[in-house]
C-alpha atoms as a PDB file:
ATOM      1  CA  UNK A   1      -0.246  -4.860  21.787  1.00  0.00           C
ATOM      2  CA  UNK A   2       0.081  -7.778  19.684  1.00  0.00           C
ATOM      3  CA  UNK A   3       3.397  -8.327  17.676  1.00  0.00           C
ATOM      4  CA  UNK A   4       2.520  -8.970  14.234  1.00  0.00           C
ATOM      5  CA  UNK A   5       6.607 -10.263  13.590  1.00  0.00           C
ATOM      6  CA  UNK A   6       5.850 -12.697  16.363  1.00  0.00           C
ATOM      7  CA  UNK A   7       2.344 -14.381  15.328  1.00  0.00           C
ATOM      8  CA  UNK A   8       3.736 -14.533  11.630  1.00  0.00           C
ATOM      9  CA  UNK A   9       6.800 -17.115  13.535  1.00  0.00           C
ATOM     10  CA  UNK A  10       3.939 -18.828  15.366  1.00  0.00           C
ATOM     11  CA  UNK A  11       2.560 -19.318  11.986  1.00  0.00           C
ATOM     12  CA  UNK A  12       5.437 -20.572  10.162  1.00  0.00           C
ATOM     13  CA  UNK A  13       6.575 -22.816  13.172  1.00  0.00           C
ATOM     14  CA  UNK A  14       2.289 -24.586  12.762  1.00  0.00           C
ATOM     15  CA  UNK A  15       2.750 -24.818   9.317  1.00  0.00           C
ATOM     16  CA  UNK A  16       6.059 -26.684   9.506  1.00  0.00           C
ATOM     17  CA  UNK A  17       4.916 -28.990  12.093  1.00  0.00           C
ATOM     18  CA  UNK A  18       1.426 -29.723  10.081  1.00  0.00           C
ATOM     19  CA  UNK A  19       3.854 -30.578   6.715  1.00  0.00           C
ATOM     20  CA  UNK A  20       5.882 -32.964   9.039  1.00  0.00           C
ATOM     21  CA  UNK A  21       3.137 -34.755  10.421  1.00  0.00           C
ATOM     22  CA  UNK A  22       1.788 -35.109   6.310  1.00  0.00           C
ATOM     23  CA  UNK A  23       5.044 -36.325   5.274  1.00  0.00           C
ATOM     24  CA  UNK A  24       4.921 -38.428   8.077  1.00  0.00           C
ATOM     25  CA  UNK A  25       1.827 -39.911   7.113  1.00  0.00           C
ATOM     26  CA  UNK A  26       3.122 -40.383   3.327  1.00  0.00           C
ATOM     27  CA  UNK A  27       6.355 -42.307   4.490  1.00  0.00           C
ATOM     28  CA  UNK A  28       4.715 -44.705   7.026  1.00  0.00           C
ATOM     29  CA  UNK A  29       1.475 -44.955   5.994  1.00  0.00           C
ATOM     30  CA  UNK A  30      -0.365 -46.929   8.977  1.00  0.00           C
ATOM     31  CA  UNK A  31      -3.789 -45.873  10.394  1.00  0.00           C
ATOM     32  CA  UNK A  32      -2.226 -43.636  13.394  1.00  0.00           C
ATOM     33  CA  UNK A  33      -0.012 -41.221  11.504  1.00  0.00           C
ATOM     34  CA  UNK A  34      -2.811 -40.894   8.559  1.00  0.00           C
ATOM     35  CA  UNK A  35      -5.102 -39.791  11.424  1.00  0.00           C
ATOM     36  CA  UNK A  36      -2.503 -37.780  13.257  1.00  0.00           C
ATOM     37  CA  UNK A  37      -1.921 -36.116   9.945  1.00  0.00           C
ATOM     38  CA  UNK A  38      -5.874 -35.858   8.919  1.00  0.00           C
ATOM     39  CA  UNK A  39      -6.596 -34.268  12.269  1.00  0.00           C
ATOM     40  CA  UNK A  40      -3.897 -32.577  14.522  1.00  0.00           C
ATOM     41  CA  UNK A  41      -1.957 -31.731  10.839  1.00  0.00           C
ATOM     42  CA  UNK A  42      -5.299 -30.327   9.266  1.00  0.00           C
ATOM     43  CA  UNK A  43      -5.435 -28.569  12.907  1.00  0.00           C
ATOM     44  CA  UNK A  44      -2.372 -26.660  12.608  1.00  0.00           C
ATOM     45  CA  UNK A  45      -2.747 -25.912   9.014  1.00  0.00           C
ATOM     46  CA  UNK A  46      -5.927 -24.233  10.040  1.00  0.00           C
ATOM     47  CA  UNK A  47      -4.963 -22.124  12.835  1.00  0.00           C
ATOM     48  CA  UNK A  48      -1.428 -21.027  11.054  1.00  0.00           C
ATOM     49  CA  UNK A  49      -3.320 -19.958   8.023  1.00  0.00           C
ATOM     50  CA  UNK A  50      -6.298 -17.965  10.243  1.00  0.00           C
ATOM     51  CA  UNK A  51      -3.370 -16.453  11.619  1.00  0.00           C
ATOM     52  CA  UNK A  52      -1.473 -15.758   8.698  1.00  0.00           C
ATOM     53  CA  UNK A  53      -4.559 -13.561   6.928  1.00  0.00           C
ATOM     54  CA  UNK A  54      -5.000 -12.041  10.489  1.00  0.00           C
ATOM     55  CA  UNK A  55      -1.634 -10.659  10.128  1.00  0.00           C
ATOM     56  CA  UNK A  56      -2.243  -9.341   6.573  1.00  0.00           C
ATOM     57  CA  UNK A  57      -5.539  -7.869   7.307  1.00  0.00           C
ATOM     58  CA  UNK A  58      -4.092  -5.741  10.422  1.00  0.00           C
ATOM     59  CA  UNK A  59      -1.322  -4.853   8.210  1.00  0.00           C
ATOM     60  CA  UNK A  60      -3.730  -3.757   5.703  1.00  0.00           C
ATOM     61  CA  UNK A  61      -6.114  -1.845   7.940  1.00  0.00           C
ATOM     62  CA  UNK A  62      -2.544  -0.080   9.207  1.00  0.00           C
ATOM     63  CA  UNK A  63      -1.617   1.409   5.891  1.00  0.00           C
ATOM     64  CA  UNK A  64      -5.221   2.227   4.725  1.00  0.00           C
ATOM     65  CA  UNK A  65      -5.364   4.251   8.168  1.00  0.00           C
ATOM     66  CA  UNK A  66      -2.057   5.695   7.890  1.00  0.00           C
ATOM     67  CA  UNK A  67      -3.059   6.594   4.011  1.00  0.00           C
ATOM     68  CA  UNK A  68      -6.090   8.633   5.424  1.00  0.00           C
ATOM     69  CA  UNK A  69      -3.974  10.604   7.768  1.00  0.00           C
ATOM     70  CA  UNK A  70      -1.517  11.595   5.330  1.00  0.00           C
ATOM     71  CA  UNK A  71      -4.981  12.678   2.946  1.00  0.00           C
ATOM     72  CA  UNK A  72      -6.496  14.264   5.960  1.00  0.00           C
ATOM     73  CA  UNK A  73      -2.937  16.141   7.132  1.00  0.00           C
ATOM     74  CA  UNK A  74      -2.809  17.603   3.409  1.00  0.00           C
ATOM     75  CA  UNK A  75      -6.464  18.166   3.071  1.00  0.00           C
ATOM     76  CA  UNK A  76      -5.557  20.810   6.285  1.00  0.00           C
ATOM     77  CA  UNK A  77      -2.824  22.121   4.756  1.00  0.00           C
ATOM     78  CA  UNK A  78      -4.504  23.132   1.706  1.00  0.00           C
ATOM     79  CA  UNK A  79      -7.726  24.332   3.483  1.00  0.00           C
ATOM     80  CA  UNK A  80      -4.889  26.731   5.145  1.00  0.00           C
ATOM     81  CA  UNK A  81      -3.313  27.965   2.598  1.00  0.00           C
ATOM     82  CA  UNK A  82      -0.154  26.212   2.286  1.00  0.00           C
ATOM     83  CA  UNK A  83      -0.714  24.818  -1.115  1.00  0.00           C
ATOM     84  CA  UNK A  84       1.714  22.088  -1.959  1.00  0.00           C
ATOM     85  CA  UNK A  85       4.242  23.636  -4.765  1.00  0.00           C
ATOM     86  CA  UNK A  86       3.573  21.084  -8.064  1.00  0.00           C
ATOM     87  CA  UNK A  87       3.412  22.173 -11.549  1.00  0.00           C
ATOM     88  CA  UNK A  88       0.251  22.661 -13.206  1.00  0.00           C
ATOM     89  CA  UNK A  89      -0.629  21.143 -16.038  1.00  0.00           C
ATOM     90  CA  UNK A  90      -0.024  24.095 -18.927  1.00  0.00           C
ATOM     91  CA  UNK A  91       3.226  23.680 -17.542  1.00  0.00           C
ATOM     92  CA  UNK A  92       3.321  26.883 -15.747  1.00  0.00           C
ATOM     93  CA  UNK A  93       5.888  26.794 -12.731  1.00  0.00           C
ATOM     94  CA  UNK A  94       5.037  26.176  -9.422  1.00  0.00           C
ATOM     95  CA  UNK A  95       4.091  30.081  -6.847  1.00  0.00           C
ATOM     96  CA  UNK A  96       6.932  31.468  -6.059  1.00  0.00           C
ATOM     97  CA  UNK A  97       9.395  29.552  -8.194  1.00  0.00           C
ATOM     98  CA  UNK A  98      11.346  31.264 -11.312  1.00  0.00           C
ATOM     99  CA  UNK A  99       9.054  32.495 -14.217  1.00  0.00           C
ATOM    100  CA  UNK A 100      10.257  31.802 -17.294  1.00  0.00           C
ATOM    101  CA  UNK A 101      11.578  35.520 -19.382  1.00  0.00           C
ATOM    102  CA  UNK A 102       9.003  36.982 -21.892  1.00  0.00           C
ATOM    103  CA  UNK A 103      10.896  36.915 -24.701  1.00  0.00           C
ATOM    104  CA  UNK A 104      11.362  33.031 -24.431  1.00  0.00           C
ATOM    105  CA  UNK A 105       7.240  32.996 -25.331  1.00  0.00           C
ATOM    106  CA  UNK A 106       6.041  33.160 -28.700  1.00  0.00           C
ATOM    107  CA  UNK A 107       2.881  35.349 -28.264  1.00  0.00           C
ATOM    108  CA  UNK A 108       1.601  37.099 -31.089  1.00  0.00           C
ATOM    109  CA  UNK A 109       2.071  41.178 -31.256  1.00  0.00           C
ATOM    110  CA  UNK A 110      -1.752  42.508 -30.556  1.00  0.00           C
ATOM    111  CA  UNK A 111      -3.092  44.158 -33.378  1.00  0.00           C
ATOM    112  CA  UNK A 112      -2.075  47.627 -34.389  1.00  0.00           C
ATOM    113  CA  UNK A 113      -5.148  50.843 -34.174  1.00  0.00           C
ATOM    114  CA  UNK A 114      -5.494  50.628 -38.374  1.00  0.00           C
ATOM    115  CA  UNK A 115      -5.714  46.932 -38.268  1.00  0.00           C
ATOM    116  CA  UNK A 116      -8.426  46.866 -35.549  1.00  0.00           C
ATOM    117  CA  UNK A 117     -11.038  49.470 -37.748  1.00  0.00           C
ATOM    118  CA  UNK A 118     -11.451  46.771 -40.792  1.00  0.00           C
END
């Protein structure tokens, strides 16, 4: 298994050494560290940032997989029954929690048997 913690040192340690080898080139600019710093520097640069958005794309893939579990573990739930306990959205409580009293609701008194012949 590869240790994503571990290739993101490797990758920090390449970059250093590829900014040492430029600054190298900066201070002392003579034809050997300019091509030191054009090649081997560019070299390291390269590989630390392939491995770099290798790291981020397992890490990626990782959630996005872990993500369809959790989808596919609820998804199962529901199909058996075990529907998760959130309030709707009239505001209605959740099965089997408290309902509120009858005489908190404002419901208007149905119509009496004279009213209901006009």
């Amino acid at each position: 298994m590869i240790r994503l913690p571990r290739l993101l040192t490797v990758s920090a340690v390449l970059t250093l050494f590829g900014l040492a080898l430029m600054v190298w080139s900066m201070i002392e600019p003579t034809p050997m560290p300019v091509m030191l710093a054009m090649s081997v520097g560019q070299m390291f640069g390269t590989v630390a940032f392939g491995l770099f958005g290798f790291v981020v794309l397992v890490d990626q893939l990782r959630k996005a997989r872990e993500k369809g579990e959790r989808a596919r573990a609820e998804a199962a739930r529901v199909a058996s029954g075990q529907l998760p306990k959130v309030p709707t959205s009239d505001g209605q409580a959740p099965a089997g929690a408290a309902q509120p009293s009858t005489a908190a609701r404002s419901e208007p008194a149905p119509p009496s048997s004279g009213e209901a012949s006009r």
